[in-house]
PDB file of N, CA and C in Angstrom:
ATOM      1  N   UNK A   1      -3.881 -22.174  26.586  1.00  0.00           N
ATOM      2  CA  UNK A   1      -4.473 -21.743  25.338  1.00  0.00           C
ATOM      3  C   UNK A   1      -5.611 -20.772  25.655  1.00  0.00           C
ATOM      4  N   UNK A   2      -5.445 -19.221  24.660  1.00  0.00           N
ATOM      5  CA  UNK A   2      -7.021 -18.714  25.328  1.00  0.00           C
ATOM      6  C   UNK A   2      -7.684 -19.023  23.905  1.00  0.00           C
ATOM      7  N   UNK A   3      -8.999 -17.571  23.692  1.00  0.00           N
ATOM      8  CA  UNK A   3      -9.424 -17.316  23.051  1.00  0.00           C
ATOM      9  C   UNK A   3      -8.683 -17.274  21.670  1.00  0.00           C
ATOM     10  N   UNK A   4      -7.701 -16.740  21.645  1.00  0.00           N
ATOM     11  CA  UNK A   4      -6.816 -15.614  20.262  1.00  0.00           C
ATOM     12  C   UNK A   4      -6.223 -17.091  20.071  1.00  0.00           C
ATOM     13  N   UNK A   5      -5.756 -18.076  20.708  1.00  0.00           N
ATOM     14  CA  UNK A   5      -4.952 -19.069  19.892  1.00  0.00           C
ATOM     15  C   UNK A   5      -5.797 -20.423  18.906  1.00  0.00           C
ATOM     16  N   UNK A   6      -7.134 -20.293  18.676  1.00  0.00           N
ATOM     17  CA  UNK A   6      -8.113 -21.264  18.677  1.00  0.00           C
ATOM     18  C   UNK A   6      -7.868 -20.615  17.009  1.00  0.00           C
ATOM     19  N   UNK A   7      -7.766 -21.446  15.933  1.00  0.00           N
ATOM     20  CA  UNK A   7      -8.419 -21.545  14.593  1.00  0.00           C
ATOM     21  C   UNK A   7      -9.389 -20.649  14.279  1.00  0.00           C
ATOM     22  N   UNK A   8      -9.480 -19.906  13.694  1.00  0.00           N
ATOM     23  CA  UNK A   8     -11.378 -19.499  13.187  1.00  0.00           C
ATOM     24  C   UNK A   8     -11.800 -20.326  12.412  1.00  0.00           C
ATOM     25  N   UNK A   9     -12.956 -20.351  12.824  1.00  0.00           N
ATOM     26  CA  UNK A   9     -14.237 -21.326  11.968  1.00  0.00           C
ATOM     27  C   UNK A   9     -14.254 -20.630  10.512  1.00  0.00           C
ATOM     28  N   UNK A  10     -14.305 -21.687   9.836  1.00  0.00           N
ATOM     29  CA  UNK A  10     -14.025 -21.645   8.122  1.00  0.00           C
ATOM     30  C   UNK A  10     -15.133 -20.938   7.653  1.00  0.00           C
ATOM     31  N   UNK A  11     -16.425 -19.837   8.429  1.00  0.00           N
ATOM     32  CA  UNK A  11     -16.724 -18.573   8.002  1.00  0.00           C
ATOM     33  C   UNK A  11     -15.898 -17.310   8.155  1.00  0.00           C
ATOM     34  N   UNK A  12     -15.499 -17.478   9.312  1.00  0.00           N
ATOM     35  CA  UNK A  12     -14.889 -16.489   9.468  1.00  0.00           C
ATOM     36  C   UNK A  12     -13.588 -16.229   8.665  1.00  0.00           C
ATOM     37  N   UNK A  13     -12.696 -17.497   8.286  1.00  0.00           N
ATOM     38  CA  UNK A  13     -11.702 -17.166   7.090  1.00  0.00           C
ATOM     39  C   UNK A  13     -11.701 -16.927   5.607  1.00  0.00           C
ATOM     40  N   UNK A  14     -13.106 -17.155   5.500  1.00  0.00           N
ATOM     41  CA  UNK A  14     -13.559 -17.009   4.157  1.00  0.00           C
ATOM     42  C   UNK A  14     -13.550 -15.717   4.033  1.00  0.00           C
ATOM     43  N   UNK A  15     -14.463 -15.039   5.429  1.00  0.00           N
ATOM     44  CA  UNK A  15     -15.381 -13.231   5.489  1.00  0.00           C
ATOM     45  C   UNK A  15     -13.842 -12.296   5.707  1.00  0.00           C
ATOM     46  N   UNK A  16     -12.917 -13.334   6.278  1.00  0.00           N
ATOM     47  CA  UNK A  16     -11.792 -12.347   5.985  1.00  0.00           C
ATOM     48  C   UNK A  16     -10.855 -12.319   5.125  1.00  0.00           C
ATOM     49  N   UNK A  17     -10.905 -13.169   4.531  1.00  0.00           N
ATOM     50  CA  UNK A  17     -10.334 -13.140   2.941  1.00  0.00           C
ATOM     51  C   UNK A  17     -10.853 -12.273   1.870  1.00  0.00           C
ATOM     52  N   UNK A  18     -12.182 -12.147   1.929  1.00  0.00           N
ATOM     53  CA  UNK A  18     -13.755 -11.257   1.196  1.00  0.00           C
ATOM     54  C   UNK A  18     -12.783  -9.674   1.506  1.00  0.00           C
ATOM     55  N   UNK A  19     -12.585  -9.759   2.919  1.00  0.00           N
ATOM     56  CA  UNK A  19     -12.608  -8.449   3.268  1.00  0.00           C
ATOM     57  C   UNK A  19     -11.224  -7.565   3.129  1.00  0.00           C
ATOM     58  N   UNK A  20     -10.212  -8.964   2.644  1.00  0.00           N
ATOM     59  CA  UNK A  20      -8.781  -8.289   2.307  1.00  0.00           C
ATOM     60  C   UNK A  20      -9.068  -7.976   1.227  1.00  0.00           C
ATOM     61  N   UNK A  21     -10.244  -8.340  -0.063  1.00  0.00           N
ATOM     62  CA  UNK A  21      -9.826  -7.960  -1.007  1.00  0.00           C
ATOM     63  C   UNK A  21     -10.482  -6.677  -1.707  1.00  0.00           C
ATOM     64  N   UNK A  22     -11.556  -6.503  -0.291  1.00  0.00           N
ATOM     65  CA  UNK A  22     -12.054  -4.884  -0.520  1.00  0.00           C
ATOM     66  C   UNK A  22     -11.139  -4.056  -0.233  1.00  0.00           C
ATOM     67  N   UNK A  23     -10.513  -4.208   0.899  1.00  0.00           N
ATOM     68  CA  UNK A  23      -9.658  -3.455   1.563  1.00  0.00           C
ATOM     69  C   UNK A  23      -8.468  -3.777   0.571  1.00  0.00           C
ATOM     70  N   UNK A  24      -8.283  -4.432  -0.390  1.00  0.00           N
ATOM     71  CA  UNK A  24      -7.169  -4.285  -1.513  1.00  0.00           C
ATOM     72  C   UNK A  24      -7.500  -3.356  -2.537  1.00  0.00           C
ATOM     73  N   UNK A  25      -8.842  -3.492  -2.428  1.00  0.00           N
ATOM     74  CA  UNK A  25      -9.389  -2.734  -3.766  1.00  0.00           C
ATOM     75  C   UNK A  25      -9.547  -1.127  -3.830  1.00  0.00           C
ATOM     76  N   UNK A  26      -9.772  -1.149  -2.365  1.00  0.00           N
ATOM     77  CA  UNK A  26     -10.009   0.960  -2.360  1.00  0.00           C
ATOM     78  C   UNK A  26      -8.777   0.805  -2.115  1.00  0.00           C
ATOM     79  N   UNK A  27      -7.543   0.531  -1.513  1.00  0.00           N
ATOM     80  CA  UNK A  27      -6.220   0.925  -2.038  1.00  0.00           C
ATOM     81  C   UNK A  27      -5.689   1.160  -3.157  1.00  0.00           C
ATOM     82  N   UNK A  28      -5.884  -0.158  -4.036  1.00  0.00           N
ATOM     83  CA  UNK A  28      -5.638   0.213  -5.543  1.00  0.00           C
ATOM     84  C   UNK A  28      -6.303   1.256  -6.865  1.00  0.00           C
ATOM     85  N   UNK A  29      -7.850   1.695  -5.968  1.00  0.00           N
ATOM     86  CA  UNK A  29      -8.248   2.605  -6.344  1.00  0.00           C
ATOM     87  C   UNK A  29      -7.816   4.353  -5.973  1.00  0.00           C
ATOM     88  N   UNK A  30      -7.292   4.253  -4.907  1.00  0.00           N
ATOM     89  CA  UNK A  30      -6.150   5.265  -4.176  1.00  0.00           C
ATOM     90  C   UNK A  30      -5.284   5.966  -4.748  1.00  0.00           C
ATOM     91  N   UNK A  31      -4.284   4.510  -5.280  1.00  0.00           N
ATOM     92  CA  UNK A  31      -2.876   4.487  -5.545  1.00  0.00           C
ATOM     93  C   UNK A  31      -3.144   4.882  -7.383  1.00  0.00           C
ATOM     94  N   UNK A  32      -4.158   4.377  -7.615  1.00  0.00           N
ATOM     95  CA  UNK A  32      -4.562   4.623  -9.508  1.00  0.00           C
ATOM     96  C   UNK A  32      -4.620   6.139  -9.791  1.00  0.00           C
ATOM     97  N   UNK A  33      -5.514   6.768  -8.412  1.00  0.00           N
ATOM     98  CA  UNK A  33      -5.946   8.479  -8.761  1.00  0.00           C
ATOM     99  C   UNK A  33      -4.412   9.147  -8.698  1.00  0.00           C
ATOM    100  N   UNK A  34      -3.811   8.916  -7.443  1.00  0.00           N
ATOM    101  CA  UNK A  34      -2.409   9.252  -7.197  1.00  0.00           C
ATOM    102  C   UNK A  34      -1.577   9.251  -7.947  1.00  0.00           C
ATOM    103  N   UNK A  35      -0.782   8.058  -8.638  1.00  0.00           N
ATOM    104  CA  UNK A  35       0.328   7.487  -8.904  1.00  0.00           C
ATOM    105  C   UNK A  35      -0.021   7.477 -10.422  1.00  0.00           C
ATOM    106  N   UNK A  36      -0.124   8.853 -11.266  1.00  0.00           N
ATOM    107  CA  UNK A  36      -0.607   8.685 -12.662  1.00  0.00           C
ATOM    108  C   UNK A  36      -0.369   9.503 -13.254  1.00  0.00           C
ATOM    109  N   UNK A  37       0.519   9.585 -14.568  1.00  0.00           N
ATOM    110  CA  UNK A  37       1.390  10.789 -15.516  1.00  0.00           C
ATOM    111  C   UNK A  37       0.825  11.743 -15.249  1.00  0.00           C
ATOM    112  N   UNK A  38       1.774  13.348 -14.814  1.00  0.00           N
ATOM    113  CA  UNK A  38       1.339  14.239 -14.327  1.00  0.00           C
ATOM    114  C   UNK A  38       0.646  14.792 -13.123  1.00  0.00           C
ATOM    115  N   UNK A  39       0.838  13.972 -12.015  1.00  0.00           N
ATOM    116  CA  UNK A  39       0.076  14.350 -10.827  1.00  0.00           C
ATOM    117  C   UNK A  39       1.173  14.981 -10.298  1.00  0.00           C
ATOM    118  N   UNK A  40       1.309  15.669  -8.846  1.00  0.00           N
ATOM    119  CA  UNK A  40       2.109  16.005  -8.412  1.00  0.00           C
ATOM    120  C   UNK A  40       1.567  15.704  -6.678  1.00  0.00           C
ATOM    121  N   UNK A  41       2.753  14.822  -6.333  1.00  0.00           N
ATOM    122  CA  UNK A  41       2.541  14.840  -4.629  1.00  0.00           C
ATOM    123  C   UNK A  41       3.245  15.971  -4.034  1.00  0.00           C
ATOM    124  N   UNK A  42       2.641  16.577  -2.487  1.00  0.00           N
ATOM    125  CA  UNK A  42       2.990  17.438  -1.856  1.00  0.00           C
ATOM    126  C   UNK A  42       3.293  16.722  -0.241  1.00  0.00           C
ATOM    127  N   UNK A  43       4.287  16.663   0.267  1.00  0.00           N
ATOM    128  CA  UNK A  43       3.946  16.423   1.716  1.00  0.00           C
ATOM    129  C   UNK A  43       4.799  17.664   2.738  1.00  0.00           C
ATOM    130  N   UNK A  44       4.157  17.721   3.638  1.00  0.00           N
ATOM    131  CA  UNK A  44       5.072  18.450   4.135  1.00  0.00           C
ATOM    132  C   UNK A  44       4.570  18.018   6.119  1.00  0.00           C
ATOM    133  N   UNK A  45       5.406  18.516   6.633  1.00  0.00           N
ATOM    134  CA  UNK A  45       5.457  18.106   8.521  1.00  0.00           C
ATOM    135  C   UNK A  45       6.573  18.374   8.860  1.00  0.00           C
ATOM    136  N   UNK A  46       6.795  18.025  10.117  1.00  0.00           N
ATOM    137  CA  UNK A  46       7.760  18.314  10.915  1.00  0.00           C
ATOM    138  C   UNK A  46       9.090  17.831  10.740  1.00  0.00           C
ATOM    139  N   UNK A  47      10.446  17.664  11.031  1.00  0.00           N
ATOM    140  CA  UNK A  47      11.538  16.902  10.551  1.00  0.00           C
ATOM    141  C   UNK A  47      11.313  15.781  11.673  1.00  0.00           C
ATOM    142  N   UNK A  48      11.406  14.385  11.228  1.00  0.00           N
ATOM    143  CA  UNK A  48      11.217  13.484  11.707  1.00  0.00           C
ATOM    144  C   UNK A  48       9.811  12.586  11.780  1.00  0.00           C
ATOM    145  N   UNK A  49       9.424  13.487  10.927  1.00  0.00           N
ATOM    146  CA  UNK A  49       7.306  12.862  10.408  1.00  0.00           C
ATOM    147  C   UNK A  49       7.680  11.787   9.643  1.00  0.00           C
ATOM    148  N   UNK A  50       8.548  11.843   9.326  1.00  0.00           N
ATOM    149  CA  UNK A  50       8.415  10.067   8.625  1.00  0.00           C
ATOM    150  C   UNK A  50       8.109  10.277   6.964  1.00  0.00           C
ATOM    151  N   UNK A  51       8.045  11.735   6.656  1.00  0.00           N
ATOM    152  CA  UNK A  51       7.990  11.950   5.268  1.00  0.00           C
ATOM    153  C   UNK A  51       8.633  11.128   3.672  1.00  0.00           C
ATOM    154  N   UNK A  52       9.988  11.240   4.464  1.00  0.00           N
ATOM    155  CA  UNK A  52      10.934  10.518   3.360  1.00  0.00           C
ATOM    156  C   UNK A  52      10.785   9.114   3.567  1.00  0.00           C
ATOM    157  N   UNK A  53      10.620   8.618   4.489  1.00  0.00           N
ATOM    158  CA  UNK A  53      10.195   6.871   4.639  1.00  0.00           C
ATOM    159  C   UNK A  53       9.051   6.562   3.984  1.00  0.00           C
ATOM    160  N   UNK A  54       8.061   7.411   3.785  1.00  0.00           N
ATOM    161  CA  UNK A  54       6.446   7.097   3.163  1.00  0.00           C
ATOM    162  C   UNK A  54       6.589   6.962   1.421  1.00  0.00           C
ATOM    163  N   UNK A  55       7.575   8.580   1.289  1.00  0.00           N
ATOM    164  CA  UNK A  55       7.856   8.041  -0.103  1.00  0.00           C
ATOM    165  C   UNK A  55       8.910   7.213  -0.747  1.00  0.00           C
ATOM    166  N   UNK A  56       9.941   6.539   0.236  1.00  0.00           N
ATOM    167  CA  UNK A  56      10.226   5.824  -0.434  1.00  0.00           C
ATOM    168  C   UNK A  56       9.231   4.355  -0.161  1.00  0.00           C
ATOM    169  N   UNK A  57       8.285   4.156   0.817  1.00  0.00           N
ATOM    170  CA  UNK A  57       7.814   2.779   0.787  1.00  0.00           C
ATOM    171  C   UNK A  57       7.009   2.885  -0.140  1.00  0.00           C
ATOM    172  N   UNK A  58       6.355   3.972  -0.993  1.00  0.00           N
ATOM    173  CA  UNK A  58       5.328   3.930  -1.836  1.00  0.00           C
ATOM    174  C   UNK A  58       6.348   3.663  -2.931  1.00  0.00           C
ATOM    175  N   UNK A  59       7.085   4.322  -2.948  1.00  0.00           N
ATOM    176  CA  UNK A  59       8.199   3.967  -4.036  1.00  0.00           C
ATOM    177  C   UNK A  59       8.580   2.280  -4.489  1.00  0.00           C
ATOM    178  N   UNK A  60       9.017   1.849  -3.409  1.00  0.00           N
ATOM    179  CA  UNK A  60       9.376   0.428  -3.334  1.00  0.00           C
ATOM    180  C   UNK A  60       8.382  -0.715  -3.852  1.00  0.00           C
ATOM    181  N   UNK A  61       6.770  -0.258  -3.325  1.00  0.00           N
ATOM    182  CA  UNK A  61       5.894  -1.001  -3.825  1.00  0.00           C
ATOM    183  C   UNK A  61       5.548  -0.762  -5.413  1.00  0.00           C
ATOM    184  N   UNK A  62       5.963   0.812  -5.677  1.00  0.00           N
ATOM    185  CA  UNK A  62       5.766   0.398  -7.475  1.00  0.00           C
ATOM    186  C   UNK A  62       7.333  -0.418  -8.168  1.00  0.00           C
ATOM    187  N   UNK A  63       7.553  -0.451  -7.599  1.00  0.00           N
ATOM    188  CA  UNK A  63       9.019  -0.744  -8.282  1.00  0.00           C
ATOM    189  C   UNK A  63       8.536  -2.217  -8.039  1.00  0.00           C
ATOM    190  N   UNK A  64       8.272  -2.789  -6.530  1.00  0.00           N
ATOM    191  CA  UNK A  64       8.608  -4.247  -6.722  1.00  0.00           C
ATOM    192  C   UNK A  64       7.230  -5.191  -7.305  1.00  0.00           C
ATOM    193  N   UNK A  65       6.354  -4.126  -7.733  1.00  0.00           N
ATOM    194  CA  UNK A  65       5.217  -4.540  -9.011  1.00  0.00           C
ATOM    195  C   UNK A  65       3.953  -4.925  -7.843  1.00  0.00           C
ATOM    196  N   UNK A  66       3.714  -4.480  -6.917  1.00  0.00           N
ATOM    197  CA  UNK A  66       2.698  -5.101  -5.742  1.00  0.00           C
ATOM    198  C   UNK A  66       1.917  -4.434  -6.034  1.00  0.00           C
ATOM    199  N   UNK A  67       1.486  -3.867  -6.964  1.00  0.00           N
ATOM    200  CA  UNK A  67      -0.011  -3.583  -7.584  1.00  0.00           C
ATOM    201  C   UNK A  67       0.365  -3.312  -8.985  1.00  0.00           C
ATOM    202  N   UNK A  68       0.231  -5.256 -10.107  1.00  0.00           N
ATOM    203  CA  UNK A  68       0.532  -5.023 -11.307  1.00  0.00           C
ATOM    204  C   UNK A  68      -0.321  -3.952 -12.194  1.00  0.00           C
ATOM    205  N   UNK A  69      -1.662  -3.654 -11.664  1.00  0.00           N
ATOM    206  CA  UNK A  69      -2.637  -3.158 -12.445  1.00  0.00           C
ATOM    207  C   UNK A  69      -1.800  -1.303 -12.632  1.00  0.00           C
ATOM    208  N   UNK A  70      -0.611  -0.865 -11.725  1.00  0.00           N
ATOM    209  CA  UNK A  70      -0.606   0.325 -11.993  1.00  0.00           C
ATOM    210  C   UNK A  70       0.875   0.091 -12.965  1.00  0.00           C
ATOM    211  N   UNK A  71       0.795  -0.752 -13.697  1.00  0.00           N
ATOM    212  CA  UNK A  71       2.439  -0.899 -14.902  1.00  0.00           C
ATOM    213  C   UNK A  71       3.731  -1.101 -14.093  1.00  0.00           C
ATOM    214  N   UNK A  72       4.504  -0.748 -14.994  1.00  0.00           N
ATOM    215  CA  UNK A  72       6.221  -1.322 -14.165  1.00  0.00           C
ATOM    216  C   UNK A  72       6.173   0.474 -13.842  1.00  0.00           C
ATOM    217  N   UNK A  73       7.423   0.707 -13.248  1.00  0.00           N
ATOM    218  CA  UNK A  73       7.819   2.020 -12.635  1.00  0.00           C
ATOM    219  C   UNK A  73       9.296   1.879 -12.840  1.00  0.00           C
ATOM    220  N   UNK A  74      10.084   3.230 -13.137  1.00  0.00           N
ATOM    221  CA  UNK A  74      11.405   3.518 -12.467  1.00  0.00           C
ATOM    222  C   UNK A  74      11.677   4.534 -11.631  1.00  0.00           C
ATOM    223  N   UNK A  75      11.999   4.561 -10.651  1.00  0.00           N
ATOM    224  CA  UNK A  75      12.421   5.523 -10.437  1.00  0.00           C
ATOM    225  C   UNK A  75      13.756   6.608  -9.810  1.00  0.00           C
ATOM    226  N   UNK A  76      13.727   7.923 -10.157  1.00  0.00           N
ATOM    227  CA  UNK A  76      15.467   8.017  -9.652  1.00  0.00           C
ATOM    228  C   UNK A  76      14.645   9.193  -8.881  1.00  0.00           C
ATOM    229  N   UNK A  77      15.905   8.682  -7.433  1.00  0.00           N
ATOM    230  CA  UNK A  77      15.819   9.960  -6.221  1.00  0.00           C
ATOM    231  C   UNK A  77      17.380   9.966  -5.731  1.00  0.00           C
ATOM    232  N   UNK A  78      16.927  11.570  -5.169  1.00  0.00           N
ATOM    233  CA  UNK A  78      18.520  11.686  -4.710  1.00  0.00           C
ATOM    234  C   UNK A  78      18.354  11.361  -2.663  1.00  0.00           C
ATOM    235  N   UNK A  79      17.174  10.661  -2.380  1.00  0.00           N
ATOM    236  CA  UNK A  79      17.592  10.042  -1.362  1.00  0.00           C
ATOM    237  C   UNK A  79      18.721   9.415  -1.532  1.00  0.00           C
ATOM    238  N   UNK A  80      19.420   9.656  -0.186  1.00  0.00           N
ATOM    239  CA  UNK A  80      21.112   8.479   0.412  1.00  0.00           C
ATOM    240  C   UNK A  80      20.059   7.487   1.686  1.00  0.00           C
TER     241      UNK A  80
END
């Protein structure tokens, strides 16, 4: 057993619970400026940047409602 397999002391799971939900919160403040009638995203890089994977995972998370505060979503792409 080292260090990394020991429990944290019930401050430390509290201060990181505190801290998922800042770190939830400037995301959802992110995704609110972004993801809102009339914006327009731009990406652009190299072939193989991982472009089309980003938008569909941003995609996936409005669809499967993982941030209720931004409404339901549909959406149609001609990704295969």
């Amino acid at each position: 057993m080292n260090e990394y397999d020991e429990e944290p002391p019930e401050w430390d799971a509290e201060n990181r619970k505190r801290m998922g939900k800042i770190k939830r919160d400037v995301i959802l403040k992110y995704y609110q400026k972004v993801f809102r009638p009339g914006a327009l995203m731009v990406t652009s890089g190299r072939r193989g940047g991982g472009k089309t994977h980003s938008a569909i995972s941003f995609a996936q998370m409005l669809v499967n409602g993982t941030y209720p505060e931004l409404g339901k979503w549909r959406i149609a792409t001609n990704v295969i």
